[in-house]
PDB file of N, CA and C in Angstrom:
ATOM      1  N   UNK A   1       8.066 -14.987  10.246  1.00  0.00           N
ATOM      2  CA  UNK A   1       8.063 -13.546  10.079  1.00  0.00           C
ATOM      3  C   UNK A   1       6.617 -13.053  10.119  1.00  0.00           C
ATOM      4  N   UNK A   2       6.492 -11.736  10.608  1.00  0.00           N
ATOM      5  CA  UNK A   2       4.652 -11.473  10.815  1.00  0.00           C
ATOM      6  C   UNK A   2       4.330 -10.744   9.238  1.00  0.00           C
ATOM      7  N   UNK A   3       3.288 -10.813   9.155  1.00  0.00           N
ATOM      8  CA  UNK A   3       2.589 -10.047   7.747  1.00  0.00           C
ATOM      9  C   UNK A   3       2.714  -9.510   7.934  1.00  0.00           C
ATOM     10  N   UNK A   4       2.816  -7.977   7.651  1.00  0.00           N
ATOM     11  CA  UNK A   4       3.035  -6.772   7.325  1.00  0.00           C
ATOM     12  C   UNK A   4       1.058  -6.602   7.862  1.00  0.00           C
ATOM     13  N   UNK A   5       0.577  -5.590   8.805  1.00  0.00           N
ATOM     14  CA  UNK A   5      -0.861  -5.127   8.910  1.00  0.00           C
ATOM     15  C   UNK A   5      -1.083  -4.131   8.176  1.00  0.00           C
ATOM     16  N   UNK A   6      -0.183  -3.385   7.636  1.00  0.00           N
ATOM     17  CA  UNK A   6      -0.448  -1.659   7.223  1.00  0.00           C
ATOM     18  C   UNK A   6      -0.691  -2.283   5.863  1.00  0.00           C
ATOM     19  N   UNK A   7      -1.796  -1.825   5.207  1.00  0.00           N
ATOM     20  CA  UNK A   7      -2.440  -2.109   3.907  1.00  0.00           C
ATOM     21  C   UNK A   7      -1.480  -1.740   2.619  1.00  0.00           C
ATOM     22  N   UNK A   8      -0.834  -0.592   3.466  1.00  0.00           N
ATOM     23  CA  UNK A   8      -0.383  -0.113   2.097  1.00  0.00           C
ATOM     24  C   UNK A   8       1.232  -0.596   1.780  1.00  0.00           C
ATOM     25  N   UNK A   9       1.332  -1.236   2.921  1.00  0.00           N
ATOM     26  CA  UNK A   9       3.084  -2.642   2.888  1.00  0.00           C
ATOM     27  C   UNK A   9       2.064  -3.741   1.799  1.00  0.00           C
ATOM     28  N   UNK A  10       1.010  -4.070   1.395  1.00  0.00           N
ATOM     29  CA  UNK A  10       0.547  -5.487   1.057  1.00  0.00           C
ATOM     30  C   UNK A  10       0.527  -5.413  -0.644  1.00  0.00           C
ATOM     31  N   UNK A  11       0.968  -6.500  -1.291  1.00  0.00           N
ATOM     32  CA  UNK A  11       1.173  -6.260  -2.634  1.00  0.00           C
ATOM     33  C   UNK A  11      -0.612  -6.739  -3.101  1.00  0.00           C
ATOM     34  N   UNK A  12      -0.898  -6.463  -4.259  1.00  0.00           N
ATOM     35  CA  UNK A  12      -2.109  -6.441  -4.745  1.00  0.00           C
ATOM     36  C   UNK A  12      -2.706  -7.830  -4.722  1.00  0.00           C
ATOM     37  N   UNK A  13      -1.831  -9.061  -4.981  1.00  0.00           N
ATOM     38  CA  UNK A  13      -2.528 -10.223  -4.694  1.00  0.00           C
ATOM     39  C   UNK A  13      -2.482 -10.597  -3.319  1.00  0.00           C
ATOM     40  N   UNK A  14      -1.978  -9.965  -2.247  1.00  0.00           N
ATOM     41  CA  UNK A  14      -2.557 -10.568  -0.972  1.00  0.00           C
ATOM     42  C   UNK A  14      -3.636  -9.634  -0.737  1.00  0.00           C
ATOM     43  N   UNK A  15      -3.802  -8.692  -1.246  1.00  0.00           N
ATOM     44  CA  UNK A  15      -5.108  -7.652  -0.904  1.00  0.00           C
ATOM     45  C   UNK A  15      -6.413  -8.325  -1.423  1.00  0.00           C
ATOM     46  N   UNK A  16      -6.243  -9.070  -2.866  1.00  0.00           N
ATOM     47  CA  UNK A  16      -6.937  -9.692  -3.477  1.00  0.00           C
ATOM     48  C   UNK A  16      -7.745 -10.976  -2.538  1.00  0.00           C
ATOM     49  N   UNK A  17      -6.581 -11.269  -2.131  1.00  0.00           N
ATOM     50  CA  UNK A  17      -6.955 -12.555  -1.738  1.00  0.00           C
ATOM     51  C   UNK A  17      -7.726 -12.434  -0.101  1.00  0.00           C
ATOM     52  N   UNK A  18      -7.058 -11.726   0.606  1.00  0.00           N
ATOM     53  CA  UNK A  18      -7.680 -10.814   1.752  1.00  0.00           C
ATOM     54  C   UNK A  18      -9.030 -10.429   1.554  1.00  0.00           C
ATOM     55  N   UNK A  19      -9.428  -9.801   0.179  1.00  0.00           N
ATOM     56  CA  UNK A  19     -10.754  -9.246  -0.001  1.00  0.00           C
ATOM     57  C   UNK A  19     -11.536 -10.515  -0.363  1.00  0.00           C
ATOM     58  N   UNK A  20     -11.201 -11.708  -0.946  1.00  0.00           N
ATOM     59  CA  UNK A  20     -12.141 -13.094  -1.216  1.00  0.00           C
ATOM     60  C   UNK A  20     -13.058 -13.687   0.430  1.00  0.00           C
ATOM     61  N   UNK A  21     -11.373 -13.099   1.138  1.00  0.00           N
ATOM     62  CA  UNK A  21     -12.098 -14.163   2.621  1.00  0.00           C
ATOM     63  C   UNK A  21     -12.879 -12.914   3.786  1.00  0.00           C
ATOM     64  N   UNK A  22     -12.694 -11.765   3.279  1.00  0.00           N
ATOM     65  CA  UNK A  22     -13.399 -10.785   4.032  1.00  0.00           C
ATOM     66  C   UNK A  22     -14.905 -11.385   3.137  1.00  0.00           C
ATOM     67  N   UNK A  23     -15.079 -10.828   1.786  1.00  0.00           N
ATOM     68  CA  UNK A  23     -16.322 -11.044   1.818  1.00  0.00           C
ATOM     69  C   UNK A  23     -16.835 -12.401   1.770  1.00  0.00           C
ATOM     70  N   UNK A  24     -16.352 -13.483   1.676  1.00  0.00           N
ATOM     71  CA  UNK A  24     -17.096 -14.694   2.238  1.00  0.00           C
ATOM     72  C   UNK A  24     -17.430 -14.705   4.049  1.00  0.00           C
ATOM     73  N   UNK A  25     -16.378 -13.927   4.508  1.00  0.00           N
ATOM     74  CA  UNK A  25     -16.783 -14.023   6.111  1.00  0.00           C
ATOM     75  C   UNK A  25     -18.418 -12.888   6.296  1.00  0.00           C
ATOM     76  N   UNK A  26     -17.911 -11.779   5.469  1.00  0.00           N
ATOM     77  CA  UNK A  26     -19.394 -11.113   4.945  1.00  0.00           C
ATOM     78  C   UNK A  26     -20.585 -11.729   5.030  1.00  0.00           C
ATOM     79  N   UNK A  27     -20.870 -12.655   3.767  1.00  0.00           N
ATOM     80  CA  UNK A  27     -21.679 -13.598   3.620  1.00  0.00           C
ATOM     81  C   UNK A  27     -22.223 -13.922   4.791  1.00  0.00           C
ATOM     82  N   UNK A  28     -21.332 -15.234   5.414  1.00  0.00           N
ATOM     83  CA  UNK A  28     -21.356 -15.795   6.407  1.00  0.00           C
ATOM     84  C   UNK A  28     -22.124 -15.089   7.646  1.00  0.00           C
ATOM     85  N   UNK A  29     -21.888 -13.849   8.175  1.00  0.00           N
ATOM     86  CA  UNK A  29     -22.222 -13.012   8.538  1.00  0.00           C
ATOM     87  C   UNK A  29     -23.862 -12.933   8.748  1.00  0.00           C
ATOM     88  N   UNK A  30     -23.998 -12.338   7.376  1.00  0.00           N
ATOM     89  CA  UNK A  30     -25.799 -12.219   6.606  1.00  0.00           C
ATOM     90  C   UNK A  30     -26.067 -13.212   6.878  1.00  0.00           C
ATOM     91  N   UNK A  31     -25.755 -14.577   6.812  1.00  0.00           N
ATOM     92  CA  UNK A  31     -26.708 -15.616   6.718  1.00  0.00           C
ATOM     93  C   UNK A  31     -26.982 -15.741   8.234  1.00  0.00           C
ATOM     94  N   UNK A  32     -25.626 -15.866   9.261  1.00  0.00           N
ATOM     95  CA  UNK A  32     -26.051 -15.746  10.035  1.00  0.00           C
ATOM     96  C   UNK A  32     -26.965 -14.864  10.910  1.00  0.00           C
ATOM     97  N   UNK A  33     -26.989 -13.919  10.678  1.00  0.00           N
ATOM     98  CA  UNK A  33     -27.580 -12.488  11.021  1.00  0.00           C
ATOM     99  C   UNK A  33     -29.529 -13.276  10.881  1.00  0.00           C
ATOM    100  N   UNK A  34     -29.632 -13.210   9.275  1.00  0.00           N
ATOM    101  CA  UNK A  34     -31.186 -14.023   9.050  1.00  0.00           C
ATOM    102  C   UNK A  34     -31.226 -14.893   9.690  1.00  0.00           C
ATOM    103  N   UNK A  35     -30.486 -16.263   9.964  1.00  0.00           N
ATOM    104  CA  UNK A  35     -31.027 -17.152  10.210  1.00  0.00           C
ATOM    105  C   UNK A  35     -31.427 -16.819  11.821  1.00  0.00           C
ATOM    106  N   UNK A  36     -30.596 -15.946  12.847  1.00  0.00           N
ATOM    107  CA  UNK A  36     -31.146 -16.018  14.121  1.00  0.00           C
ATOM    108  C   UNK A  36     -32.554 -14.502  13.811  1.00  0.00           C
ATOM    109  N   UNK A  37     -32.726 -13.877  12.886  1.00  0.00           N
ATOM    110  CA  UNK A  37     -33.961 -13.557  12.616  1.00  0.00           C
ATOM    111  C   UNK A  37     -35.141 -13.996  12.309  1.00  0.00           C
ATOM    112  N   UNK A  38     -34.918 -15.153  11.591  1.00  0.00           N
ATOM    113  CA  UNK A  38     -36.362 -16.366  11.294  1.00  0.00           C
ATOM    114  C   UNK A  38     -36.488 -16.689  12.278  1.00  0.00           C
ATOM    115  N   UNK A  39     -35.537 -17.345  12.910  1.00  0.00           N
ATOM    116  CA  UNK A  39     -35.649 -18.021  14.467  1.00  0.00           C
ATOM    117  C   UNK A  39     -36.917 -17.271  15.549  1.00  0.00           C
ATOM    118  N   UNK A  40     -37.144 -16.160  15.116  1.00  0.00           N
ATOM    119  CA  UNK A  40     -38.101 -15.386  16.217  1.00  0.00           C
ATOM    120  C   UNK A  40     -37.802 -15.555  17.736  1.00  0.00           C
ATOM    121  N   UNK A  41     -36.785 -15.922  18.237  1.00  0.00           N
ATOM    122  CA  UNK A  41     -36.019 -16.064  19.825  1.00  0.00           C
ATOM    123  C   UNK A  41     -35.164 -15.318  19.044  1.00  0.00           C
ATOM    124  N   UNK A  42     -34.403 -14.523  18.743  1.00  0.00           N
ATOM    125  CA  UNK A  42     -32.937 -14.071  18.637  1.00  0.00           C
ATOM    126  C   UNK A  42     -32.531 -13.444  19.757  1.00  0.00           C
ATOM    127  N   UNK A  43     -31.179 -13.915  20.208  1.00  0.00           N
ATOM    128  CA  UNK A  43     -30.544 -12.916  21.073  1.00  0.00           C
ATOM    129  C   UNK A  43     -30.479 -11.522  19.992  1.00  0.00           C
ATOM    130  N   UNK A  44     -30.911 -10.352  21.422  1.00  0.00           N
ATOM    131  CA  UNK A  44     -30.357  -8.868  20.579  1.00  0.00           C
ATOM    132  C   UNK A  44     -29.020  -8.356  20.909  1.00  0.00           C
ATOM    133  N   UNK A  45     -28.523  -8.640  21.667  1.00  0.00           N
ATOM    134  CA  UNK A  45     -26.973  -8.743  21.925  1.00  0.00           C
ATOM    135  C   UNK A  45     -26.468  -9.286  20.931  1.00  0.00           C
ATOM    136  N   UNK A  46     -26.734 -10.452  20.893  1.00  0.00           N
ATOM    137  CA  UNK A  46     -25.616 -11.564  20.127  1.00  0.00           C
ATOM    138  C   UNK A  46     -26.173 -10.960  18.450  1.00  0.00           C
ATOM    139  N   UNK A  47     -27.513 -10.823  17.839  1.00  0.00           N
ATOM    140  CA  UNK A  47     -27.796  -9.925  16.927  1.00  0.00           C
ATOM    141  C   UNK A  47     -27.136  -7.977  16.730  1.00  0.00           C
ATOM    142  N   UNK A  48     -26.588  -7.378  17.679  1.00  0.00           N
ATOM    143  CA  UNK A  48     -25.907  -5.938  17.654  1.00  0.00           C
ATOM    144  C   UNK A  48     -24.457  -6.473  17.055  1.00  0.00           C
ATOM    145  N   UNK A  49     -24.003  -7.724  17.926  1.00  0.00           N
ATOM    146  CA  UNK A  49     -22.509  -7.671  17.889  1.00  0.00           C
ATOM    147  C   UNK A  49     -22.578  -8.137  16.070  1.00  0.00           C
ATOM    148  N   UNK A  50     -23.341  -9.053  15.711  1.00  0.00           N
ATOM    149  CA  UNK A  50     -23.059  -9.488  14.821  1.00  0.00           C
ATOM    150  C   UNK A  50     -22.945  -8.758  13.363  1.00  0.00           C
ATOM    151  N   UNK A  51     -23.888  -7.818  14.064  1.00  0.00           N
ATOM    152  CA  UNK A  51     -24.191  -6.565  12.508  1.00  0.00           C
ATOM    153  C   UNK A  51     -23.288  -6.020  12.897  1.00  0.00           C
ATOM    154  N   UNK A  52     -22.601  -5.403  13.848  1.00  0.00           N
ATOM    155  CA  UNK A  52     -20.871  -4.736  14.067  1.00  0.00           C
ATOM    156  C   UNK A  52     -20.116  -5.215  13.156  1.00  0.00           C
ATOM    157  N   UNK A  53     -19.834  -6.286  13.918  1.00  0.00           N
ATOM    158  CA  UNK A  53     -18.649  -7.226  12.667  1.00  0.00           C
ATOM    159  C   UNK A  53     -19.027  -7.234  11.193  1.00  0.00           C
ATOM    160  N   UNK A  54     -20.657  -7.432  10.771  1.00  0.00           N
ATOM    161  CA  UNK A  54     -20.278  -7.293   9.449  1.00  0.00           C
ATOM    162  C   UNK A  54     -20.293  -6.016   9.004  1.00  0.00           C
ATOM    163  N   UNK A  55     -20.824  -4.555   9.690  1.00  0.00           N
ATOM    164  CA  UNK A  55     -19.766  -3.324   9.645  1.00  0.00           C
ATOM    165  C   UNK A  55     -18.603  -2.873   9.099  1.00  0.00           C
ATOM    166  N   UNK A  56     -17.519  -3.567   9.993  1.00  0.00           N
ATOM    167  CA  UNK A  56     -16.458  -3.317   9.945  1.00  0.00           C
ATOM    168  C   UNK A  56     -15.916  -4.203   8.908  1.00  0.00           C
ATOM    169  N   UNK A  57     -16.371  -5.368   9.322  1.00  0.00           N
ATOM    170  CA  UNK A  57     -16.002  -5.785   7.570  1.00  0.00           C
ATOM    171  C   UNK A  57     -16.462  -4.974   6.307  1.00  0.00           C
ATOM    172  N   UNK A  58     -17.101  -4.845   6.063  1.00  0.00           N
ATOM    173  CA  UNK A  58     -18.057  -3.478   4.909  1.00  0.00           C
ATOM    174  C   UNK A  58     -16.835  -2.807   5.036  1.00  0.00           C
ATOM    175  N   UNK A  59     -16.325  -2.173   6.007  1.00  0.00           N
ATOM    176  CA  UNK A  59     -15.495  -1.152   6.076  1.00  0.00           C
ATOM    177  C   UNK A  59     -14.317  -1.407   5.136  1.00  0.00           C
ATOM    178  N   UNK A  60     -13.585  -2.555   5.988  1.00  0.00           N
ATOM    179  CA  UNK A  60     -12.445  -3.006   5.787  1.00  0.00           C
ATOM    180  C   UNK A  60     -12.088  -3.422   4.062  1.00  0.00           C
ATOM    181  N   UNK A  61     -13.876  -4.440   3.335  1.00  0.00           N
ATOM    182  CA  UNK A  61     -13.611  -4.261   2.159  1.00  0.00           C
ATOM    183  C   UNK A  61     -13.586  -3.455   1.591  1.00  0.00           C
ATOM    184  N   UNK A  62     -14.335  -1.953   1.904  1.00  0.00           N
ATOM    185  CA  UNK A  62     -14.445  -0.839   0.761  1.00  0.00           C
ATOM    186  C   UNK A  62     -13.083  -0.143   0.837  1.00  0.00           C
ATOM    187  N   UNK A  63     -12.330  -0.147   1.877  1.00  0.00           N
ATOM    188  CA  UNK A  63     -10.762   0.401   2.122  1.00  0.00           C
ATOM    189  C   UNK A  63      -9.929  -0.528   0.979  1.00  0.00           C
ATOM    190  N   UNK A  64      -9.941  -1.841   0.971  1.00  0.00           N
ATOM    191  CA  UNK A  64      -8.842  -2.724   0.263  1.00  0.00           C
ATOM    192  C   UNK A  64      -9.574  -2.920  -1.367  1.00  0.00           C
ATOM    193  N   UNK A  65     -10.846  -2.499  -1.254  1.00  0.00           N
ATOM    194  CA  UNK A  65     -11.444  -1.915  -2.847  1.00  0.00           C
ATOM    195  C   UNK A  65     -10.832  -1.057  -3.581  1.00  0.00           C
ATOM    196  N   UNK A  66     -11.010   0.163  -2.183  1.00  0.00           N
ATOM    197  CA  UNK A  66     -10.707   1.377  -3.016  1.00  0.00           C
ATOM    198  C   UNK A  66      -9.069   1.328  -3.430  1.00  0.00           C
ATOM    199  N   UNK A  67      -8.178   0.699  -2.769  1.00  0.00           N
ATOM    200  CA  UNK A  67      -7.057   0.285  -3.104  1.00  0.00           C
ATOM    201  C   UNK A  67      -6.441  -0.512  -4.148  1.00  0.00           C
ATOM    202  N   UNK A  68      -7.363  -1.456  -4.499  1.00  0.00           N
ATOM    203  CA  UNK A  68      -7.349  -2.226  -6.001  1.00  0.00           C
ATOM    204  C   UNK A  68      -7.263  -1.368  -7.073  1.00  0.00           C
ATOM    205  N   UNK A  69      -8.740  -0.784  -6.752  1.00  0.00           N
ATOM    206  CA  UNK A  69      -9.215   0.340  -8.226  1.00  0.00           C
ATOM    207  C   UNK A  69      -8.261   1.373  -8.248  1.00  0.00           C
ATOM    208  N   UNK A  70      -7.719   1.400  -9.329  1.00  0.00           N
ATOM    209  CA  UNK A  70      -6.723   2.713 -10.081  1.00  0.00           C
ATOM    210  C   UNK A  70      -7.556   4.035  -9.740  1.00  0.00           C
ATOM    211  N   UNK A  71      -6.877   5.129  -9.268  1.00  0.00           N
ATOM    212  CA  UNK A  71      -7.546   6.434  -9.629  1.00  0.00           C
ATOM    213  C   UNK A  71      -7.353   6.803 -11.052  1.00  0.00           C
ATOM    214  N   UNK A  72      -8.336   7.225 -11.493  1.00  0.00           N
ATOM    215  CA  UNK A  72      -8.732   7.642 -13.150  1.00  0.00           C
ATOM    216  C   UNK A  72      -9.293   9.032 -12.746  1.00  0.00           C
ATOM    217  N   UNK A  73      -8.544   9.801 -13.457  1.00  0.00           N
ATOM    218  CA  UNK A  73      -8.856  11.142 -13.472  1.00  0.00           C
ATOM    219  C   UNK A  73      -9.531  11.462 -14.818  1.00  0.00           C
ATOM    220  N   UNK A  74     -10.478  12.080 -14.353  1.00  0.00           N
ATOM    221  CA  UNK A  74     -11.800  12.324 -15.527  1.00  0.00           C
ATOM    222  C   UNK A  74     -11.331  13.368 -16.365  1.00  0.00           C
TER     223      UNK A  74
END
């Protein structure tokens, strides 16, 4: 059967768990990002695409964040 994509079909522990491997792929990301920056050869292509992706990841966690956190009305 396929997962459900629409965020708001996903119960709170697969969101949870979704948000562990977004931001480790995050991580992953940054490190890679620096390490072809020390390198002083970096592709700038292969450096654009890579800050994209971790973009949209940024994105994707602050969407399944803001979905965790309860609205609290002040």
């Amino acid at each position: 059967m396929n997962a459900p994509t629409d965020i708001s079909m996903k119960t709170s522990e697969v969101l949870r768990v979704e948000l562990e491997v977004m931001k480790r792929e995050h991580r992953d990301l940054d490190e890679s990002i620096r390490a072809l920056n020390d390198r002083g050869t970096a592709d700038q292509l292969m450096l654009q695409r890579l800050k994209r992706s971790k973009l949209r990841l940024k994105d994707k966690i602050a969407v399944i964040e803001d979905r965790l956190t309860p609205d609290i009305i002040a």
